[in-house]
N, C-alpha and C. Protein backbone atom coordinates (compact mmCIF):
# COMPACT_ATOMS: atom_id res chain seq x y z
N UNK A 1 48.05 -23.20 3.19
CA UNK A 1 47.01 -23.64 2.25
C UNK A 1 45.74 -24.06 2.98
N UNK A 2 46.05 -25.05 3.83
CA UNK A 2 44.48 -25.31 4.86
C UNK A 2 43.92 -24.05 5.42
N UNK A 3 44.98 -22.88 5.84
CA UNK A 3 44.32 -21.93 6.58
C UNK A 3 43.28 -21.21 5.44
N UNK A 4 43.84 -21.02 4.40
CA UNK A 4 43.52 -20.60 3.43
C UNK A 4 42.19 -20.80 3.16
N UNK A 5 41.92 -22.29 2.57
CA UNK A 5 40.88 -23.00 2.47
C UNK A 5 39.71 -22.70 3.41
N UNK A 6 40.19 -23.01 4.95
CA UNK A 6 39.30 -22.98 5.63
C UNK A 6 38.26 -21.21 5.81
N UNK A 7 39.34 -20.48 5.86
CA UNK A 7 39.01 -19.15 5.42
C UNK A 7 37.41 -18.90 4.71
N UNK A 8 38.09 -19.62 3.41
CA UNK A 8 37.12 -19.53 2.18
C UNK A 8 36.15 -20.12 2.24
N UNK A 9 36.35 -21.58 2.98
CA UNK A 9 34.79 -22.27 3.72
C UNK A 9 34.05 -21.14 4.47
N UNK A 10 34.63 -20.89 5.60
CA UNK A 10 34.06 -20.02 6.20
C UNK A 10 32.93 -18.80 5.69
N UNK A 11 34.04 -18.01 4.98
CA UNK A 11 33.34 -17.10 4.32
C UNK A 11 31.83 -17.82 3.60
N UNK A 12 32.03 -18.70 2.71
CA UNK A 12 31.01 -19.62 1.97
C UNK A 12 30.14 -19.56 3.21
N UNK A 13 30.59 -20.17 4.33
CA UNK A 13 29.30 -20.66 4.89
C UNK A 13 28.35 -19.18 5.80
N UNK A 14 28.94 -18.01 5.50
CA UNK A 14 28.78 -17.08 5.91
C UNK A 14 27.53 -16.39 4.93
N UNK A 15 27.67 -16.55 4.24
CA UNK A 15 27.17 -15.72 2.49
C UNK A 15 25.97 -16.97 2.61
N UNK A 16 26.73 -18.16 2.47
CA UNK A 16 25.09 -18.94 2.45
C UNK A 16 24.21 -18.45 3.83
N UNK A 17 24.99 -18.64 5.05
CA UNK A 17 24.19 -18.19 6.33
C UNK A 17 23.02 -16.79 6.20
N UNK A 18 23.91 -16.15 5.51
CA UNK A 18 23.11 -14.57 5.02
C UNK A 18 22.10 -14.57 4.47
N UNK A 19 22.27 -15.26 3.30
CA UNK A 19 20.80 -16.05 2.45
C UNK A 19 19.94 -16.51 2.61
N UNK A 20 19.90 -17.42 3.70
CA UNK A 20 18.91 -17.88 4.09
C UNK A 20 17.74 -17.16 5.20
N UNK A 21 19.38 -16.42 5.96
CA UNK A 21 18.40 -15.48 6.80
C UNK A 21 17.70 -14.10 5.75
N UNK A 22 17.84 -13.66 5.12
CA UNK A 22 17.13 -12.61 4.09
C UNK A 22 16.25 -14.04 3.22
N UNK A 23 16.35 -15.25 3.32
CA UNK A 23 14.89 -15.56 2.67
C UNK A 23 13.54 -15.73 3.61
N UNK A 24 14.11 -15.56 5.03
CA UNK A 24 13.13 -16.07 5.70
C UNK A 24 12.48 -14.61 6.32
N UNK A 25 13.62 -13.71 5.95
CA UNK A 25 12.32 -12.29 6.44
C UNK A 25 11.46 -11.83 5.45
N UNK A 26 9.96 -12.16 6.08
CA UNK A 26 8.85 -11.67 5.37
C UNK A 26 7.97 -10.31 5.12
N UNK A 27 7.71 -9.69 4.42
CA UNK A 27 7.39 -8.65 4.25
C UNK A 27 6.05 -8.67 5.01
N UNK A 28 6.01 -7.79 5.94
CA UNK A 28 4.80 -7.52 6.84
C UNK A 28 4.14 -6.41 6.66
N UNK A 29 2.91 -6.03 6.97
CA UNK A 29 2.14 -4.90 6.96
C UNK A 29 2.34 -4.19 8.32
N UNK A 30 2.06 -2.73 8.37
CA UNK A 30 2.19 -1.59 9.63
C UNK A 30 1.25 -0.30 9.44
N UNK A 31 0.86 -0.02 10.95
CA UNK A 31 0.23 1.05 11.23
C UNK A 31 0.33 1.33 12.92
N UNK A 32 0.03 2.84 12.83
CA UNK A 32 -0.40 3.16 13.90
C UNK A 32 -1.38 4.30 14.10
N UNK A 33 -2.04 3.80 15.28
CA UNK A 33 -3.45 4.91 15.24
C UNK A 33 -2.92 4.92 16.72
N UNK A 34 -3.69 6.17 17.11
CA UNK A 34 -3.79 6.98 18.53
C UNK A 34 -4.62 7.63 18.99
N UNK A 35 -5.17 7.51 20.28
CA UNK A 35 -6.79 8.64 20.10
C UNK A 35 -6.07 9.28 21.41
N UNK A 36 -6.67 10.72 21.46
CA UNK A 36 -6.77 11.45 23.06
C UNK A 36 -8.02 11.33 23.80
N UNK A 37 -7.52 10.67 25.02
CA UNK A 37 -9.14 10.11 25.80
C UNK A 37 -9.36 11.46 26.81
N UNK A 38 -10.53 12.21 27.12
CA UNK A 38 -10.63 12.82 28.60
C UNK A 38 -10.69 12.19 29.35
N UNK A 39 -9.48 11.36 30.39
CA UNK A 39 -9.60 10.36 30.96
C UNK A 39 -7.35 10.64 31.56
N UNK A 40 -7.11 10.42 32.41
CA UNK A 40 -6.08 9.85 33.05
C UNK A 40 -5.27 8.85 32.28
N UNK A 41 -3.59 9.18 32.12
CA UNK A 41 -3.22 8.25 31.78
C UNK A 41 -3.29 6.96 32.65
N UNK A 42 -3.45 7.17 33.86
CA UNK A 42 -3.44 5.85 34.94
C UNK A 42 -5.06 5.29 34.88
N UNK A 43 -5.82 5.80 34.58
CA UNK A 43 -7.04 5.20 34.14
C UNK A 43 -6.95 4.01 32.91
N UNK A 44 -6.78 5.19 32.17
CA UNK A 44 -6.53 4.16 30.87
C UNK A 44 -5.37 2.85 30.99
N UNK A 45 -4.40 3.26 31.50
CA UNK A 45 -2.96 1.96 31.41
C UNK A 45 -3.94 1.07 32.50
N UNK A 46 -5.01 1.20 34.13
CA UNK A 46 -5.33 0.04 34.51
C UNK A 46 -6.13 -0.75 33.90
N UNK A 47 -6.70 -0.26 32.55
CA UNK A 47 -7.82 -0.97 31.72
C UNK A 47 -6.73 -2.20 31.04
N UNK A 48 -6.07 -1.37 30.07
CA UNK A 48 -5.10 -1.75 28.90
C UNK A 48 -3.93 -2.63 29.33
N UNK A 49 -3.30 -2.30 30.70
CA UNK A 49 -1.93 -2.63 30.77
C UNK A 49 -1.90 -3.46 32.00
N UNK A 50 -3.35 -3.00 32.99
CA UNK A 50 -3.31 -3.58 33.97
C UNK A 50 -4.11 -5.18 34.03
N UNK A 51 -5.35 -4.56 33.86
CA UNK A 51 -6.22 -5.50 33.38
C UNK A 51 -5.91 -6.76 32.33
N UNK A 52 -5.20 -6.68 31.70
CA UNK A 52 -4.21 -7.55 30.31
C UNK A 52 -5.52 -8.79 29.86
N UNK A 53 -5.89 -9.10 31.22
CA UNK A 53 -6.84 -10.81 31.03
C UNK A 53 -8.38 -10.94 30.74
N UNK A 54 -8.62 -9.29 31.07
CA UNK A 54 -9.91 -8.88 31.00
C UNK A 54 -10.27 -8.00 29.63
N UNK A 55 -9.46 -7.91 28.58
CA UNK A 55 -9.96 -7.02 27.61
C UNK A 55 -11.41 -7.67 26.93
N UNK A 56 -11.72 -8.76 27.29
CA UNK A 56 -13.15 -9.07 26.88
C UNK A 56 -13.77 -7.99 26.96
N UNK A 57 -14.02 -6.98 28.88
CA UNK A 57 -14.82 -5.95 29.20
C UNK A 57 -14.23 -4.88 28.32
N UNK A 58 -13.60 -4.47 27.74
CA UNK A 58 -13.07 -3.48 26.90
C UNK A 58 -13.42 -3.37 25.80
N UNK A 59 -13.61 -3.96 24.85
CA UNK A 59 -13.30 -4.71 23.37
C UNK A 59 -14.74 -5.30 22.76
N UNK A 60 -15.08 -4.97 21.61
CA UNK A 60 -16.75 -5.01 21.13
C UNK A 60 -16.52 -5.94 20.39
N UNK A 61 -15.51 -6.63 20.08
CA UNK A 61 -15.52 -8.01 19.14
C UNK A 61 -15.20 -9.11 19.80
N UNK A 62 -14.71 -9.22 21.06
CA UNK A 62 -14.08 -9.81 22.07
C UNK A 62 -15.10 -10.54 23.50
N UNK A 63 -15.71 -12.07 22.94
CA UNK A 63 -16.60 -12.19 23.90
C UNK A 63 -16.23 -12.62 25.26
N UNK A 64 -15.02 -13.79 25.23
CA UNK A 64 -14.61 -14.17 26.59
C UNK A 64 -13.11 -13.76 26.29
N UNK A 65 -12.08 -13.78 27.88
CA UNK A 65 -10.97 -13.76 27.35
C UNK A 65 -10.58 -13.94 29.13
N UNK A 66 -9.34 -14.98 29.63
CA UNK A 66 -9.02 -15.11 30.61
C UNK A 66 -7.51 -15.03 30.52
N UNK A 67 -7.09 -15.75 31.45
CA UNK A 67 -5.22 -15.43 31.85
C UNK A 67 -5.11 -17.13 31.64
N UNK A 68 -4.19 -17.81 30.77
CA UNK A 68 -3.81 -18.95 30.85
C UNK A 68 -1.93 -19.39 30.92
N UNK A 69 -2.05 -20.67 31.23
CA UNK A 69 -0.83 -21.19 31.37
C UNK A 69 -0.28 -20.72 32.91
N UNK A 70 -0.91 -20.33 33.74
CA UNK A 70 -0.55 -20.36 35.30
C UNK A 70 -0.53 -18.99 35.36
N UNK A 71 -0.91 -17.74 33.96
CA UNK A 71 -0.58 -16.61 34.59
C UNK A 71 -1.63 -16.06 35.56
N UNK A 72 -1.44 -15.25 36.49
CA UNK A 72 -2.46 -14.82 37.37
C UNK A 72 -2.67 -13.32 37.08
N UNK A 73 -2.10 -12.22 36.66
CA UNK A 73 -2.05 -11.15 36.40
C UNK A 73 -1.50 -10.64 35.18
N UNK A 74 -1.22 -9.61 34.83
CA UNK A 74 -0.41 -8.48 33.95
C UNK A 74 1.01 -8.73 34.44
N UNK A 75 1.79 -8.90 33.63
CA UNK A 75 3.26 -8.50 33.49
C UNK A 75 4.15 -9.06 32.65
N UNK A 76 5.47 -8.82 32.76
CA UNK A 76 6.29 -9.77 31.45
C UNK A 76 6.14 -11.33 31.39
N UNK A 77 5.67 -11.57 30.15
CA UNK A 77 5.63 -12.89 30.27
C UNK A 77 4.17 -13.45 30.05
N UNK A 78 3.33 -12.31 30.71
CA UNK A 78 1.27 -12.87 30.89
C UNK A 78 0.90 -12.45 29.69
N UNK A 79 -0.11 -14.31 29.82
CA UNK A 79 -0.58 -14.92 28.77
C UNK A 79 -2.08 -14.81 28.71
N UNK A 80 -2.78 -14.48 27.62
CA UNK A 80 -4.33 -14.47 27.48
C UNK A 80 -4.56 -15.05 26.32
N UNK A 81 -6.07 -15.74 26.63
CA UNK A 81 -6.57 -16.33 25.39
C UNK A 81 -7.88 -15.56 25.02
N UNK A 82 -8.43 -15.23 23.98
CA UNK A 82 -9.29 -14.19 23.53
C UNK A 82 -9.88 -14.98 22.65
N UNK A 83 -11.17 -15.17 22.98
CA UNK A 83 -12.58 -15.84 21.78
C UNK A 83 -13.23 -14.65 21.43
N UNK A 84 -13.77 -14.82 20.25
CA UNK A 84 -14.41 -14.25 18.73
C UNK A 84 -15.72 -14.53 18.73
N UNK A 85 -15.86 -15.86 19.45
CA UNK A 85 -17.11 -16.06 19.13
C UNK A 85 -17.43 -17.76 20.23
N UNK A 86 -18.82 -18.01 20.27
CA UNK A 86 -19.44 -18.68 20.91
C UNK A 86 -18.51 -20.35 21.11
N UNK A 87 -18.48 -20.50 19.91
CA UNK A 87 -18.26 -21.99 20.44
C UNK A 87 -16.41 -21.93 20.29
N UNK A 88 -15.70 -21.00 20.55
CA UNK A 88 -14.30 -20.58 20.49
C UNK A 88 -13.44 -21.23 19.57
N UNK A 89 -13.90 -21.63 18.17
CA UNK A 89 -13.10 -21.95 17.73
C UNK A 89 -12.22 -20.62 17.25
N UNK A 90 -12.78 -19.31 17.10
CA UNK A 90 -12.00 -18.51 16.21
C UNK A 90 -11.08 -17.50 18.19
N UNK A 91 -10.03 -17.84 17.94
CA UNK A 91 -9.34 -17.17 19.28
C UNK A 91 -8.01 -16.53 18.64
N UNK A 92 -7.29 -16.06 19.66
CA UNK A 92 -6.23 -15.42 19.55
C UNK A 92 -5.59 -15.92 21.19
N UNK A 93 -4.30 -16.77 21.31
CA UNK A 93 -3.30 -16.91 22.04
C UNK A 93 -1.82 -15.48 22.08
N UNK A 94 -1.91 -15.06 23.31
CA UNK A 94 -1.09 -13.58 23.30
C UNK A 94 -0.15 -13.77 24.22
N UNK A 95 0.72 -12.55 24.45
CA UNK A 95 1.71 -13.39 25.48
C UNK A 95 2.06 -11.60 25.67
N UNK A 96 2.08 -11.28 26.80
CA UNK A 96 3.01 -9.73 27.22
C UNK A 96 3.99 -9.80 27.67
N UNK A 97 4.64 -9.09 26.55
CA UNK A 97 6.62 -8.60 26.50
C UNK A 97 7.12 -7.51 26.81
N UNK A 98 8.09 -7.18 27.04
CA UNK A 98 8.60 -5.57 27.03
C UNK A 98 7.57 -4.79 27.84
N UNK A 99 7.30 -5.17 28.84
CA UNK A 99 6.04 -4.89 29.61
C UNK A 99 7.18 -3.84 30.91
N UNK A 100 6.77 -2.75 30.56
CA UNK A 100 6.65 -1.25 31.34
C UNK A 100 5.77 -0.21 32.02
N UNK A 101 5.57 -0.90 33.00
CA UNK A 101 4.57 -0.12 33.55
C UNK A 101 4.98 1.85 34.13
N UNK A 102 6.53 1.75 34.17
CA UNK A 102 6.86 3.17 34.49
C UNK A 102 6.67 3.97 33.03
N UNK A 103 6.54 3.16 32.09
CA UNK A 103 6.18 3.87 30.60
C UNK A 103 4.89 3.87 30.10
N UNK A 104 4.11 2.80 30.85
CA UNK A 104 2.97 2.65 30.63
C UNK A 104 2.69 2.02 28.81
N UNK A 105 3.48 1.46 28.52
CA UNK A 105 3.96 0.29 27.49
C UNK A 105 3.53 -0.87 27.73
N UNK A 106 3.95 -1.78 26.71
CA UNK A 106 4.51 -3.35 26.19
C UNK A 106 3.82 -3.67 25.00
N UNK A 107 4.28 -4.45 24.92
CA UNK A 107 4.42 -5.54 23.59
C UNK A 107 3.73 -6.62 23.47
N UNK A 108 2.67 -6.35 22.97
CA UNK A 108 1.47 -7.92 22.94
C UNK A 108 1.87 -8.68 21.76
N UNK A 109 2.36 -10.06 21.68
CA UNK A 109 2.60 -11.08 20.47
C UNK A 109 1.48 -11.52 20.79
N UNK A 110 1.03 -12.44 19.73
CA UNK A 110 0.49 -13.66 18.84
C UNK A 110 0.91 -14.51 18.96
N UNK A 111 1.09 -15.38 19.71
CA UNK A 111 2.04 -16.86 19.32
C UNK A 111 0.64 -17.85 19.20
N UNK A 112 -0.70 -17.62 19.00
CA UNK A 112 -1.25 -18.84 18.03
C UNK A 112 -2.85 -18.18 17.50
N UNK A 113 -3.55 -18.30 16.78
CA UNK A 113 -4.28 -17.96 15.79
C UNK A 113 -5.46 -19.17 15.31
N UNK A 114 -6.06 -19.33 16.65
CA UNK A 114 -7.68 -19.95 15.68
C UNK A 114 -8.15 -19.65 14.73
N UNK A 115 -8.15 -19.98 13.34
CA UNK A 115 -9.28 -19.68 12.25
C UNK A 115 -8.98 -18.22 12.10
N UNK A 116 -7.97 -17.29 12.41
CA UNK A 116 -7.66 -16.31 11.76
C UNK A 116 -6.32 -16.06 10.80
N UNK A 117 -6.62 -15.55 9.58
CA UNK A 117 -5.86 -15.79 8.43
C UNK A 117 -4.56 -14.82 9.01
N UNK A 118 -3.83 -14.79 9.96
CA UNK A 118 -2.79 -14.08 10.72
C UNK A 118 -1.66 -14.99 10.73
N UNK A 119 -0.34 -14.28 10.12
CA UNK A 119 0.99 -15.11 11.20
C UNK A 119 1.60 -14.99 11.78
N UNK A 120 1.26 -15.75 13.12
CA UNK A 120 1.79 -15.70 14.73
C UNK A 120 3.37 -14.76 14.87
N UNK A 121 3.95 -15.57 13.73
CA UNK A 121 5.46 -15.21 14.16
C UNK A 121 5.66 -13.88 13.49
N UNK A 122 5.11 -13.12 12.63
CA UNK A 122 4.97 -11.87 12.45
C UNK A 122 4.34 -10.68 12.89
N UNK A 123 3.03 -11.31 13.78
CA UNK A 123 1.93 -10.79 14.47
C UNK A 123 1.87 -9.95 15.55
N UNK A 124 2.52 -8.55 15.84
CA UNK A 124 2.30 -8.34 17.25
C UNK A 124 1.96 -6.77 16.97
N UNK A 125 1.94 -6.01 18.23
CA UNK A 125 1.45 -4.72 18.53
C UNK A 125 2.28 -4.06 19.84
N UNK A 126 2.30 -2.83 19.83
CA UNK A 126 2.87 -2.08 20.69
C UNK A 126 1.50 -1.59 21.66
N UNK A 127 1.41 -1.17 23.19
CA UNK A 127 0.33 -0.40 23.29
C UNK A 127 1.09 0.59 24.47
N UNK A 128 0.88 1.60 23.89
CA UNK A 128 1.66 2.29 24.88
C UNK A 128 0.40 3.86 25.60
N UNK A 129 0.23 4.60 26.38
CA UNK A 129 -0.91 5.40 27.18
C UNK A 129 0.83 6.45 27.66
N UNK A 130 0.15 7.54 26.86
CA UNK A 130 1.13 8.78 27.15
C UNK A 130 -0.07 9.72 27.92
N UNK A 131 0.63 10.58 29.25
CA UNK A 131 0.15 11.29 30.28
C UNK A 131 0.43 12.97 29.46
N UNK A 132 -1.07 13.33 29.17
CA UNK A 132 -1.08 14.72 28.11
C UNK A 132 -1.28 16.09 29.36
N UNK A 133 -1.64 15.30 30.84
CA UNK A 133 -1.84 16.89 31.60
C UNK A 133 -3.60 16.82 31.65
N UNK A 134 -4.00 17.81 32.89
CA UNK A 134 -5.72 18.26 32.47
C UNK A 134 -6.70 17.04 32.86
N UNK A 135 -5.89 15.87 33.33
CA UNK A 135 -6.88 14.57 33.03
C UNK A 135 -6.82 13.95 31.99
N UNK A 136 -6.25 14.28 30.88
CA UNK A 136 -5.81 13.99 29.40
C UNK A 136 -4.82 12.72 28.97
N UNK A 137 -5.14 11.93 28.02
CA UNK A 137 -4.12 11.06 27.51
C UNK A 137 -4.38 10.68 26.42
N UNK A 138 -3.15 9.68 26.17
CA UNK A 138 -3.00 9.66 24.42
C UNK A 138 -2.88 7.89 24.43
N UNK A 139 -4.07 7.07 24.20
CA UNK A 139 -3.56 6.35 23.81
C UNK A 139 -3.32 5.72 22.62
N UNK A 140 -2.03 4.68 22.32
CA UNK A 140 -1.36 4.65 20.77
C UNK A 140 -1.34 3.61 20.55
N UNK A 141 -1.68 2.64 19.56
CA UNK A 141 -1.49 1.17 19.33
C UNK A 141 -0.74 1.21 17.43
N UNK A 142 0.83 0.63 18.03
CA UNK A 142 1.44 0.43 17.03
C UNK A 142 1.48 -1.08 16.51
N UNK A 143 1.02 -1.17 15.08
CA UNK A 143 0.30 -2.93 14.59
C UNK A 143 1.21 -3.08 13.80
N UNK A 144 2.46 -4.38 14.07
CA UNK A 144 3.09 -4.80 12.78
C UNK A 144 1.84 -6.66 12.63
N UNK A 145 2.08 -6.88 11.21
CA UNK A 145 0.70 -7.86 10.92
C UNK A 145 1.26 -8.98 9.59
N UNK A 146 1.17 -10.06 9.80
CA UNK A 146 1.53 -10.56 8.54
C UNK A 146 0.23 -11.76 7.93
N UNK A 147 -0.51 -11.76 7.04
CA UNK A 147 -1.57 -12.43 7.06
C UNK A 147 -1.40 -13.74 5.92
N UNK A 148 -2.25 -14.91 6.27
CA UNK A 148 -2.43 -16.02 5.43
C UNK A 148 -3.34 -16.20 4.70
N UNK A 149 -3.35 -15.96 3.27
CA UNK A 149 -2.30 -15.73 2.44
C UNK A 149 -1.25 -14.12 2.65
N UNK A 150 -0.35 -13.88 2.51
CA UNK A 150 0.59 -12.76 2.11
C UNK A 150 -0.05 -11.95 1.64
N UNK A 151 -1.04 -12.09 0.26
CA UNK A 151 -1.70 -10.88 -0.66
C UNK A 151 -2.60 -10.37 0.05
N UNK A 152 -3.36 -11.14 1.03
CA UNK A 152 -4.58 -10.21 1.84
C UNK A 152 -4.17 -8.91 2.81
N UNK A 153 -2.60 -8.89 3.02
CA UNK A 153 -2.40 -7.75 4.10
C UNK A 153 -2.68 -6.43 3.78
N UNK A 154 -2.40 -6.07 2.78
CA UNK A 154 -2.93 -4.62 2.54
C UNK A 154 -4.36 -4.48 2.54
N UNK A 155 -5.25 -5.57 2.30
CA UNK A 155 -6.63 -5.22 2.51
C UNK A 155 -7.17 -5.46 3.27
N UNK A 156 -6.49 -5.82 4.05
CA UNK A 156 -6.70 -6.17 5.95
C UNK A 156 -6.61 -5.04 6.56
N UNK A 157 -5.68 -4.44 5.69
CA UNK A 157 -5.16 -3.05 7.06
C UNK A 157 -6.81 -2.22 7.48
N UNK A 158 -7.76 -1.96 6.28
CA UNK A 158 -8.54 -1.11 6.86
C UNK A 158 -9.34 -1.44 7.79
N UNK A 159 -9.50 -2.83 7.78
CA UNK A 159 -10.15 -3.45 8.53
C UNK A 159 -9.75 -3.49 9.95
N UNK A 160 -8.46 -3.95 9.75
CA UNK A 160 -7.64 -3.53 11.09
C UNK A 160 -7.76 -2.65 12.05
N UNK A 161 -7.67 -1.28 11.33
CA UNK A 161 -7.64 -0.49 11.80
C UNK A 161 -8.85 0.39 12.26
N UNK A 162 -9.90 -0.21 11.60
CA UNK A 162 -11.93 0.09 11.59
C UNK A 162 -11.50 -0.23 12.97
N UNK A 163 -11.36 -1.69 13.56
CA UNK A 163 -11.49 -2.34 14.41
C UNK A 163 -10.66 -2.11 16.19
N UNK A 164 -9.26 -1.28 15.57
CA UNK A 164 -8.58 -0.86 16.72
C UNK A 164 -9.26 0.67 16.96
N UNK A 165 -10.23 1.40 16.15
CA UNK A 165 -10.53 2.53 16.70
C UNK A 165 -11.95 1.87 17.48
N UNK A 166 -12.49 1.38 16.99
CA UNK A 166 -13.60 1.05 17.58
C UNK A 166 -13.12 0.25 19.55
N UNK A 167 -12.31 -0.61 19.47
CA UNK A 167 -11.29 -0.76 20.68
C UNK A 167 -11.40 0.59 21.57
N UNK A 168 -10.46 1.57 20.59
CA UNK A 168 -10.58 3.01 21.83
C UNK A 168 -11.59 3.57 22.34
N UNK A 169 -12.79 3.23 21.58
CA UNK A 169 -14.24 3.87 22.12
C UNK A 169 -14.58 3.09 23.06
N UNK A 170 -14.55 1.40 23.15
CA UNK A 170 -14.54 0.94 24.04
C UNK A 170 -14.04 0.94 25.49
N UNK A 171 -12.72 1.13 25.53
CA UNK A 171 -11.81 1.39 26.19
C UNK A 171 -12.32 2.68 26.94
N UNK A 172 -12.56 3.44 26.16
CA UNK A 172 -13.06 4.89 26.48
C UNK A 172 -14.66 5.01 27.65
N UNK A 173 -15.74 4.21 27.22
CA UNK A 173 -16.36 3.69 27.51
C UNK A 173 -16.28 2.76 28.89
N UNK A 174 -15.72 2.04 29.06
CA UNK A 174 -15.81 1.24 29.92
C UNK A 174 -14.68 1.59 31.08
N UNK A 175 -13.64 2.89 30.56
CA UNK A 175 -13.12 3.51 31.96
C UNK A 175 -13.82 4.23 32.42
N UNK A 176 -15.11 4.89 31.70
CA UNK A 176 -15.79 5.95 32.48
C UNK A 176 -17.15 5.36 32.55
N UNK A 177 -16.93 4.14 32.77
CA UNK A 177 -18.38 3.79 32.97
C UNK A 177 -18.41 2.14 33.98
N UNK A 178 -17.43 2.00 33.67
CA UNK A 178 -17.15 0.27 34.10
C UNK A 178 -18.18 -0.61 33.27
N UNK A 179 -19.02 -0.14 32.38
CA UNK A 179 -20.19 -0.95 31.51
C UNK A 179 -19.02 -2.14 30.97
N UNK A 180 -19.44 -3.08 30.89
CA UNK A 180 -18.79 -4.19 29.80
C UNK A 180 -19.37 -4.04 28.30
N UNK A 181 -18.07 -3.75 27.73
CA UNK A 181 -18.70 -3.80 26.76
C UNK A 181 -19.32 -5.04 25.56
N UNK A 182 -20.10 -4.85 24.72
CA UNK A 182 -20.32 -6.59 23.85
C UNK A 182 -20.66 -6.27 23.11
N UNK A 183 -21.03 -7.14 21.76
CA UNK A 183 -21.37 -6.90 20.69
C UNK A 183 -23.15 -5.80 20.19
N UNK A 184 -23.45 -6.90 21.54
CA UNK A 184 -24.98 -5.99 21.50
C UNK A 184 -24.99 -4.57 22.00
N UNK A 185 -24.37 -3.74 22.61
CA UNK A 185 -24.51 -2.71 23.29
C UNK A 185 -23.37 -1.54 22.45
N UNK A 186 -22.29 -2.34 21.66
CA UNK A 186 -21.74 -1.30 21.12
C UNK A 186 -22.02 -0.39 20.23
N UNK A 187 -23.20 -0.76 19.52
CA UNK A 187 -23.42 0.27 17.96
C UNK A 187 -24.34 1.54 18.90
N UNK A 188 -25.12 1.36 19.86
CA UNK A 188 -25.51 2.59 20.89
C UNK A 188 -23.93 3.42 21.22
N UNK A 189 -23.35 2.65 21.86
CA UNK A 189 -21.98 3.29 22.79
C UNK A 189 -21.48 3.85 21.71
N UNK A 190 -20.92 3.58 20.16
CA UNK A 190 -20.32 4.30 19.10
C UNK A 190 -21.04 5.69 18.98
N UNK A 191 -22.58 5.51 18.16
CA UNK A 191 -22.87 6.42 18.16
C UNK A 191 -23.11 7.64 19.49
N UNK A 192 -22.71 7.11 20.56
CA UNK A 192 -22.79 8.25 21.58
C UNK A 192 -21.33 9.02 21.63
N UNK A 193 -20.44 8.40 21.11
CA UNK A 193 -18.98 8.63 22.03
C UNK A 193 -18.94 9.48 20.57
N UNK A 194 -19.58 8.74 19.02
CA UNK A 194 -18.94 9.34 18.07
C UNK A 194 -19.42 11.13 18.25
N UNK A 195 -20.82 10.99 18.19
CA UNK A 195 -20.95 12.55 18.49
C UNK A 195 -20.07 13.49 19.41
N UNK A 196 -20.17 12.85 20.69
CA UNK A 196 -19.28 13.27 21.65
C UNK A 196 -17.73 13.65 21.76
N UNK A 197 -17.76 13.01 21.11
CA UNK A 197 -15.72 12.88 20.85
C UNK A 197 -15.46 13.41 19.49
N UNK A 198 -15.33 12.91 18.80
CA UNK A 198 -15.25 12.53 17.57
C UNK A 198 -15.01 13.89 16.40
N UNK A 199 -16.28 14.25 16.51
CA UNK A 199 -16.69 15.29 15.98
C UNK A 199 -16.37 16.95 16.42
N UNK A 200 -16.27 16.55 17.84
CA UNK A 200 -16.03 17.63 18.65
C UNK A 200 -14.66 18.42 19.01
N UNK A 201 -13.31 16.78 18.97
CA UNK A 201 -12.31 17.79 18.83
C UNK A 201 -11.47 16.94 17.95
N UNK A 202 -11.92 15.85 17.02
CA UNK A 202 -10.84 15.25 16.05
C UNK A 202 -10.09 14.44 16.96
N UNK A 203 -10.59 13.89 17.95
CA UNK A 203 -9.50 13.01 18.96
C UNK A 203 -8.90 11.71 18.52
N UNK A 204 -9.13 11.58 17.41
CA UNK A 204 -8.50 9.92 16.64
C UNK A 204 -7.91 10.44 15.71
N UNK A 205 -6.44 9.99 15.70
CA UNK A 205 -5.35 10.57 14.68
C UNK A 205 -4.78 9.32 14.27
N UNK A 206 -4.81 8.88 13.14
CA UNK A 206 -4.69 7.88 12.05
C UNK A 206 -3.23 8.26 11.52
N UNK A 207 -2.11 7.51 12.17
CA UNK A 207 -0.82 8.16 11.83
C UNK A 207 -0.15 7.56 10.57
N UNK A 208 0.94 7.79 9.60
CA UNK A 208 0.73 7.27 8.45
C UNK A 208 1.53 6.07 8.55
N UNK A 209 0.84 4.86 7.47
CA UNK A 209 1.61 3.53 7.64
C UNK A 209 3.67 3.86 7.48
């Protein structure tokens, strides 16, 4: 009879255990975009994968951005803080995971969110630089996203995603140029790369959510 009982506790506390974990997974938003750069996959991964602390020089929305908490470089574990704007209240705290450099991968989280309607614990991205041959590569940024409030994520995504192509032009830009990029100099650099690229062989492929 006790074995019995206890059984049936068990089970109970199993079914409740279940419950709670399916109340706490939240429905998140996803995408992925990918552009082909004329550029080296090892070009591109030392910008993206190497560089990790410096995407300030990369990135047209991105004014300062350093390595914190003792990290000194790129690898599992390195941490960057990324300002938005002048007096830094609006930032992004990141942390690199699953960090592969023979794949030319990892996994950028979120673990904190100045003044952006984002949640941390849902928040991250894949960035991975595939080697196409010719000088050629593909790079791919896969975005899972969960935003504050919940209802704004779907109308975030385009925005999102305005914002990670504009990234690859940067990126694009500043491997073949070492220019830093910033807010003031990017709407020139777009319209050069857009003619250039863009138009010429469809190199940004918008893959479906």
């Amino acid at each position: 009879m006790k074995k019995t009982m206890r059984v049936l506790v068990l089970g109970f506390l199993g079914v409740l255990s279940g419950s709670v974990a399916a109340q706490k997974q939240k429905k998140v938003q996803k995408f992925q975009i990918s552009k082909v750069i004329d550029l080296s996959a090892d070009e591109i991964w030392a910008i993206v994968g190497e560089d990790y602390g410096r995407i300030a020089y990369s990135h047209p929305k991105i004014i300062a951005s350093d390595y914190i908490n003792g990290t000194l470089k790129a690898g599992e574990g390195a941490e960057r803080v990324c300002y938005f704007n002048e007096k830094e209240t609006q930032y992004l705290k990141e942390k690199m995971v699953n960090y592969s450099p023979e794949n030319m991968s990892f996994t950028n989280t979120v673990y904190q969110a100045g003044k952006f309607p984002v949640d941390p614990e849902y928040t991250k991205a894949v960035y991975s630089v595939k080697d196409l041959g010719n000088g050629k590569s593909e790079f791919s940024f896969d975005m899972q996203y969960r935003t504050k409030p919940a209802f704004m994520g779907p109308m975030a995504k385009g925005k999102f995603k305005k914002l990670i192509q504009d990234y690859f032009i940067a990126v694009e830009h500043h491997a073949k140029t070492g220019e830093k990029v910033t807010k003031d100099n990017f709407k020139q650099i777009k319209r050069q790369y857009a003619s250039a690229n863009y138009q010429k062989d469809d190199s940004l492929v918008a893959v479906a959510d």
